[in-house]
Protein backbone atom coordinates (compact mmCIF):
# COMPACT_ATOMS: atom_id res chain seq x y z
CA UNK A 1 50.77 -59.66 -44.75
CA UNK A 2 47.28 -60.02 -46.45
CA UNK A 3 46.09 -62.33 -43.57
CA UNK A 4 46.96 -59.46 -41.22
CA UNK A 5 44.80 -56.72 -43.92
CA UNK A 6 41.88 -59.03 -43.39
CA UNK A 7 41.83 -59.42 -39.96
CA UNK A 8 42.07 -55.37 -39.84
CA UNK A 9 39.51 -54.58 -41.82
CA UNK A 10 37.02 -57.51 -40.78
CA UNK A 11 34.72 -56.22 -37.99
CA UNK A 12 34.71 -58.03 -34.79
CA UNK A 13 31.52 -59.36 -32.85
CA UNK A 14 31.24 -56.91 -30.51
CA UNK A 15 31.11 -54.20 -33.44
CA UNK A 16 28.34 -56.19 -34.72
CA UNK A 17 26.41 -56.48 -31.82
CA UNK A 18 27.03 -52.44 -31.04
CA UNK A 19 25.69 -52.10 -35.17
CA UNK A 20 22.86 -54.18 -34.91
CA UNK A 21 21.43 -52.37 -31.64
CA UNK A 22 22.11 -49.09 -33.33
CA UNK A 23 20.18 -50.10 -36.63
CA UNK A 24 17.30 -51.48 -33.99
CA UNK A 25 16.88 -48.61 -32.42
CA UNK A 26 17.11 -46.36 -35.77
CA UNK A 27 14.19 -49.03 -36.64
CA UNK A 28 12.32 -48.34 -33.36
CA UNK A 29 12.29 -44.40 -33.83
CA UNK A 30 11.67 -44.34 -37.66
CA UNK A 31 8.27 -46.52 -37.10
CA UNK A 32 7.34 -44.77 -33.83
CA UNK A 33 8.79 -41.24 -33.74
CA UNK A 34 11.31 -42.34 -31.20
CA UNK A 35 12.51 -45.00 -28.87
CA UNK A 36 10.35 -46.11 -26.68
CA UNK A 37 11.97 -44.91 -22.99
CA UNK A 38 12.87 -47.78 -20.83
CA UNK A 39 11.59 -48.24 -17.15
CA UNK A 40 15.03 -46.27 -15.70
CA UNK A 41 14.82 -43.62 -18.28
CA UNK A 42 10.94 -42.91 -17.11
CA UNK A 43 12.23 -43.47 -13.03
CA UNK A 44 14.72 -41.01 -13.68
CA UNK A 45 12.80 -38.55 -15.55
CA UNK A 46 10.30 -38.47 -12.38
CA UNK A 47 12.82 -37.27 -9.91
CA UNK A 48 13.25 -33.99 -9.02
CA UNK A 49 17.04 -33.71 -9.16
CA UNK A 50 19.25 -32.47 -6.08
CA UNK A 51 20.56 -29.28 -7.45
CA UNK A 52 17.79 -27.11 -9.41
CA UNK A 53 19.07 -26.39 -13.41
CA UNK A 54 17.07 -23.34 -12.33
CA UNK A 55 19.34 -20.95 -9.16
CA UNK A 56 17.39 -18.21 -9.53
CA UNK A 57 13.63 -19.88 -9.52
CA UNK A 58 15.39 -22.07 -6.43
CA UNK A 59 16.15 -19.02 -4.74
CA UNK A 60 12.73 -17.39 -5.09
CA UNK A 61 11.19 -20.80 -3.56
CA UNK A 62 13.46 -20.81 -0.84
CA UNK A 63 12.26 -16.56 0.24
CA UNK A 64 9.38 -17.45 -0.45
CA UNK A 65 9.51 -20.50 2.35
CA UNK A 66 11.48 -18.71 4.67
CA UNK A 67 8.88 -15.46 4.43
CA UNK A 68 6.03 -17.61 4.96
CA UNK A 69 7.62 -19.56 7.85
CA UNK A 70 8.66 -16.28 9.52
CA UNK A 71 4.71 -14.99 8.98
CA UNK A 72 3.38 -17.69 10.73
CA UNK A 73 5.77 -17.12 13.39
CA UNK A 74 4.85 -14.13 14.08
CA UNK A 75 1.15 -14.75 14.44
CA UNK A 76 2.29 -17.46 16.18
CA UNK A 77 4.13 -15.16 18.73
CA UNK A 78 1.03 -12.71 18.62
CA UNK A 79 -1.42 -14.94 19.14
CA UNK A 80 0.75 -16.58 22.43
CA UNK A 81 1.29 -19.88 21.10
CA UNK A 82 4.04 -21.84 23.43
CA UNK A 83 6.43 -22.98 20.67
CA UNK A 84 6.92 -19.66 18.36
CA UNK A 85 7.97 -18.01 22.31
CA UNK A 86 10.49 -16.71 23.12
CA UNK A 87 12.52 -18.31 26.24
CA UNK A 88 11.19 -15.42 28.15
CA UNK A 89 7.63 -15.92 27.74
CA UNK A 90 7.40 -19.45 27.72
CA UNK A 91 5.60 -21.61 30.84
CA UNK A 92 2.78 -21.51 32.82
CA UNK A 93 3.62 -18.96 34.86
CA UNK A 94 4.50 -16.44 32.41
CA UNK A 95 1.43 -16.63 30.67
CA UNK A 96 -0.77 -16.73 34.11
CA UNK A 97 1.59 -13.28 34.57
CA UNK A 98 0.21 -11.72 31.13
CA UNK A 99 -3.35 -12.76 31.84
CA UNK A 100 -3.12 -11.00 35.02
CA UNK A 101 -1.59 -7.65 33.30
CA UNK A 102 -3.65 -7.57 31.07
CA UNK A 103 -7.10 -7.83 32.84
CA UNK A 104 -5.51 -5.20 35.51
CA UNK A 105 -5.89 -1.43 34.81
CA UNK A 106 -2.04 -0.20 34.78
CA UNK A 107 -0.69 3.19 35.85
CA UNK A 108 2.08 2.69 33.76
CA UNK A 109 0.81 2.09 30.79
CA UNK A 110 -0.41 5.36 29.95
CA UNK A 111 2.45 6.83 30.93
CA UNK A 112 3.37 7.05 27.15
CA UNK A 113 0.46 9.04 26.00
CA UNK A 114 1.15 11.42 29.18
CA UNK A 115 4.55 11.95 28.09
CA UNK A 116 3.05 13.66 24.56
CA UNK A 117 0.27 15.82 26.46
CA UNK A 118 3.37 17.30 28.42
CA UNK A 119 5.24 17.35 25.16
CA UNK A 120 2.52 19.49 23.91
CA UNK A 121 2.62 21.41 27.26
CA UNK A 122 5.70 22.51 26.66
CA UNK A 123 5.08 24.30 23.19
CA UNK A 124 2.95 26.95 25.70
CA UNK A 125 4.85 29.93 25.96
CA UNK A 126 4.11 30.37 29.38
CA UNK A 127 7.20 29.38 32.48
CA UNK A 128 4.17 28.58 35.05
CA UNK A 129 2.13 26.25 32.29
CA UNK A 130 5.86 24.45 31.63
CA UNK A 131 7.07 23.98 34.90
CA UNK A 132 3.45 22.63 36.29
CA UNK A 133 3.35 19.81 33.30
CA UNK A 134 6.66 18.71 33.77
CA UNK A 135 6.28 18.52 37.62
CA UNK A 136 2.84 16.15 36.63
CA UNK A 137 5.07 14.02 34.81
CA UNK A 138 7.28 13.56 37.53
CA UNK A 139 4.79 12.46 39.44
CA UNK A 140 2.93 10.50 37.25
CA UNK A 141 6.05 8.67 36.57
CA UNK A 142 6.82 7.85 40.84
CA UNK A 143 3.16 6.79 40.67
CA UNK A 144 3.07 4.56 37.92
CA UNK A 145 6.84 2.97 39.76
CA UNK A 146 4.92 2.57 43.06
CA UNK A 147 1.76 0.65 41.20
CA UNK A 148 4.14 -1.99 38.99
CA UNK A 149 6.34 -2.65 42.48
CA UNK A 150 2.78 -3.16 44.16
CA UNK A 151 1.93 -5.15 40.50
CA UNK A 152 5.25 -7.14 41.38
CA UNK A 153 4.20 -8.16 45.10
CA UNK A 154 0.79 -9.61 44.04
CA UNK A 155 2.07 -11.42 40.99
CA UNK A 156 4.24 -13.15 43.14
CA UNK A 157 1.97 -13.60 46.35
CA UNK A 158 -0.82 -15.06 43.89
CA UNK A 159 1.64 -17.56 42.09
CA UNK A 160 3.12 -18.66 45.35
CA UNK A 161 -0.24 -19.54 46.14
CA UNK A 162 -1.29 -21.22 43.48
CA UNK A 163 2.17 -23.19 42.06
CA UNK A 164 4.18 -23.59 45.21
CA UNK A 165 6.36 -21.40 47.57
CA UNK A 166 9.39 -23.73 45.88
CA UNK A 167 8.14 -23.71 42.36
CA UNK A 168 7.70 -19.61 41.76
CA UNK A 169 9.41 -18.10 39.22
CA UNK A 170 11.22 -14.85 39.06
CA UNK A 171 8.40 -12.93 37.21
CA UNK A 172 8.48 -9.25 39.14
CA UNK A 173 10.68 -7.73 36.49
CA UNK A 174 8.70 -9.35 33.72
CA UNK A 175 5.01 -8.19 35.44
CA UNK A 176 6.15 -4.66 35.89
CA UNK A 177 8.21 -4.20 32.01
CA UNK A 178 4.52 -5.66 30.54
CA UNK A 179 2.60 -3.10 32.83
CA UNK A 180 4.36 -0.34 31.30
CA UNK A 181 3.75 -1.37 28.16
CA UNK A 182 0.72 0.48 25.91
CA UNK A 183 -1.96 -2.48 26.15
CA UNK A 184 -2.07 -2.56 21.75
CA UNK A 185 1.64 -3.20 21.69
CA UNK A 186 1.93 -5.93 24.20
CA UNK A 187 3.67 -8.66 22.97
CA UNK A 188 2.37 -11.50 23.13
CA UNK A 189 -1.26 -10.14 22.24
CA UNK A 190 -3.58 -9.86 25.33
CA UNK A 191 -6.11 -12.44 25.26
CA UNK A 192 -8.01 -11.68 28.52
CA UNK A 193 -10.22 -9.14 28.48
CA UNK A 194 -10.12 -5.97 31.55
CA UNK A 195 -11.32 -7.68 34.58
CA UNK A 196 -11.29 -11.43 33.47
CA UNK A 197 -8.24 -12.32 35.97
CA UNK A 198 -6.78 -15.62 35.37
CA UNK A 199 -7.51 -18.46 38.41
């Protein structure tokens, strides 16, 4: 029965080993203020770890990432750069189509500021003064239909020419909706000037 007290209360050698690190490292900090770090402890300290102790700082990076990436997009777009396209304006042709546009002097696009003069019109309280600005319109509009068809004919006679009877997209629709368009809010930006046609 004693023998058995003894071996209870006598410590084994692996609680000797686990009291003599402790008392080591106890040493270690008192002289030096605290343990010095081993090489994993520094590794780990280093790495950025995979989920942020911080959501709401996380967050704010990740707006602020996604607002800059959609910025430059959007200049990108602007400024008629092939990858920030979209699948409508991308390729050769469409962009020979834009240069063309955009050095050409369109009917349509001042059909927008024609509507508001015959807005204004209207305020007149006179049946004659109405009736004339709204029959202009009219026939501003048929004229500015007859130039973009015209616009569609020559965009397509000039790209036949120059990329292949075979090879020709179908850019009509896409010549005559940019032709209509107010000249400052064409997208993608024009980057011809009037008069400097493409080759």
């Amino acid at each position: 029965m004693a023998a058995r007290d003894n071996a209870n209360t006598t410590p084994s050698a692996a609680e000797q080993a686990t009291a003599e690190a402790v008392a080591t490292a106890d040493a270690i900090a008192a002289g030096k203020g605290r343990a010095t770090p081993t090489r994993k402890e520094r590794e780990a300290a280093r790495k950025r770890p995979l989920v942020p102790n911080d959501r709401k700082q996380a967050a704010k990076e990740h707006r602020e990432k996604m607002n800059a990436a959609r910025e430059r997009a959007r200049i990108g777009m602007a400024n008629g750069e092939e990858k920030y396209l979209p699948q409508r304006d991308r390729g050769p042709q469409k962009k020979w189509v834009r240069d063309y546009v955009d050095a050409r002097i369109n009917i349509g696009e001042f059909l927008i500021p024609v509507m508001f003069v015959v807005i204004i019109l209207t305020f007149i309280p006179s049946v004659e003064a109405q009736t004339i600005s709204i029959l202009a319109l009219w026939a501003f509009f048929l004229v500015a239909v007859l130039d973009s068809t015209l616009l569609g004919f020559i965009v397509r006679r000039k790209l036949t020419k120059k990329f292949g009877a075979d090879k020709v997209e179908k850019v009509r629709w896409y010549a005559a909706m940019r032709s209509l368009q107010l000249r400052v809010l064409r997208l993608p930006k024009p980057q011809v000037k009037r008069g400097q046609f493409p080759d």
